[in-house]
Protein backbone atom coordinates (compact mmCIF):
# COMPACT_ATOMS: atom_id res chain seq x y z
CA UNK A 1 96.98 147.72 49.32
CA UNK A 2 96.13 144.65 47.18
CA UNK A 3 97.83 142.60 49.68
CA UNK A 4 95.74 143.66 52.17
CA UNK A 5 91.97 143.20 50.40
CA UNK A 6 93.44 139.95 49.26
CA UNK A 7 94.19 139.01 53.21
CA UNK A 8 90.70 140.11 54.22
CA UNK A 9 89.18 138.54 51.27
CA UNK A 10 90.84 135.25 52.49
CA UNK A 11 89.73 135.81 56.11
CA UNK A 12 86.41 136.06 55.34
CA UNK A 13 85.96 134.10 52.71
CA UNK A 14 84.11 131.38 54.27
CA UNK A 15 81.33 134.04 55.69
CA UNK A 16 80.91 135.88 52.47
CA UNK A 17 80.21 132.45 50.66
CA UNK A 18 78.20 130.93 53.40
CA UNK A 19 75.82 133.76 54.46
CA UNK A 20 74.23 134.68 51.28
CA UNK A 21 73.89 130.85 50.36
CA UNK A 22 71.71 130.53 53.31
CA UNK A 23 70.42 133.29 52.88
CA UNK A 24 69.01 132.29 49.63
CA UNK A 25 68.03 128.88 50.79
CA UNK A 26 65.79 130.59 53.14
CA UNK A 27 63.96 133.29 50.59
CA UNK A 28 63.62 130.08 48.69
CA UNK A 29 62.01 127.51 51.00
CA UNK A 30 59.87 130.76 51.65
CA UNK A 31 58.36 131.35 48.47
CA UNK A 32 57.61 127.36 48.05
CA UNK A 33 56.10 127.53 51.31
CA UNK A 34 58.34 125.27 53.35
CA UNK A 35 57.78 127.47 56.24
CA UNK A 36 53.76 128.00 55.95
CA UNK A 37 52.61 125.21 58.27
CA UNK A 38 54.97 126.45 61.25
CA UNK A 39 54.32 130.13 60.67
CA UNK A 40 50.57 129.25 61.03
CA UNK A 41 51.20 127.16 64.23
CA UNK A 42 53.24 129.42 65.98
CA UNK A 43 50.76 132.19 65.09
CA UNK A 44 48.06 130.03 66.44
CA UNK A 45 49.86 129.38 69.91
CA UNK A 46 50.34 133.11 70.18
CA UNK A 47 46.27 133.74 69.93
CA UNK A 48 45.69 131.02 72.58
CA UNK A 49 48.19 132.23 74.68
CA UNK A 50 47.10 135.94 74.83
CA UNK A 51 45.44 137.29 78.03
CA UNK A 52 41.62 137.15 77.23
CA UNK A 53 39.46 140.15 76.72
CA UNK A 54 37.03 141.97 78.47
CA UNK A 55 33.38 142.13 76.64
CA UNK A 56 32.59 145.39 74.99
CA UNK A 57 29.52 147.27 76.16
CA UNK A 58 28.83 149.25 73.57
């Protein structure tokens, strides 16, 4: 039993160190605001590119 958790441990070793490193590099450059100026242009592109709107009569 040991022999086997130690085989699976060793096959995915690489993805259980590598995915919550990036992970965490992400959640970081997210709360120093790496990511603020592209979230607001690709927000911006998505208002210009929606279909425009018909007036209201109200």
């Amino acid at each position: 039993m040991w022999q086997t958790i130690k085989q699976q441990i060793q096959q995915w070793g690489t993805v259980l160190l590598i995915a919550p490193s990036i992970a965490g590099l992400v959640i970081l450059g997210s709360n120093a605001g790496l990511f603020r100026m592209l979230e607001w242009a690709s927000q911006d592109q998505l208002f210009r590119l929606r279909p425009k709107e018909s007036v209201d009569e109200r």
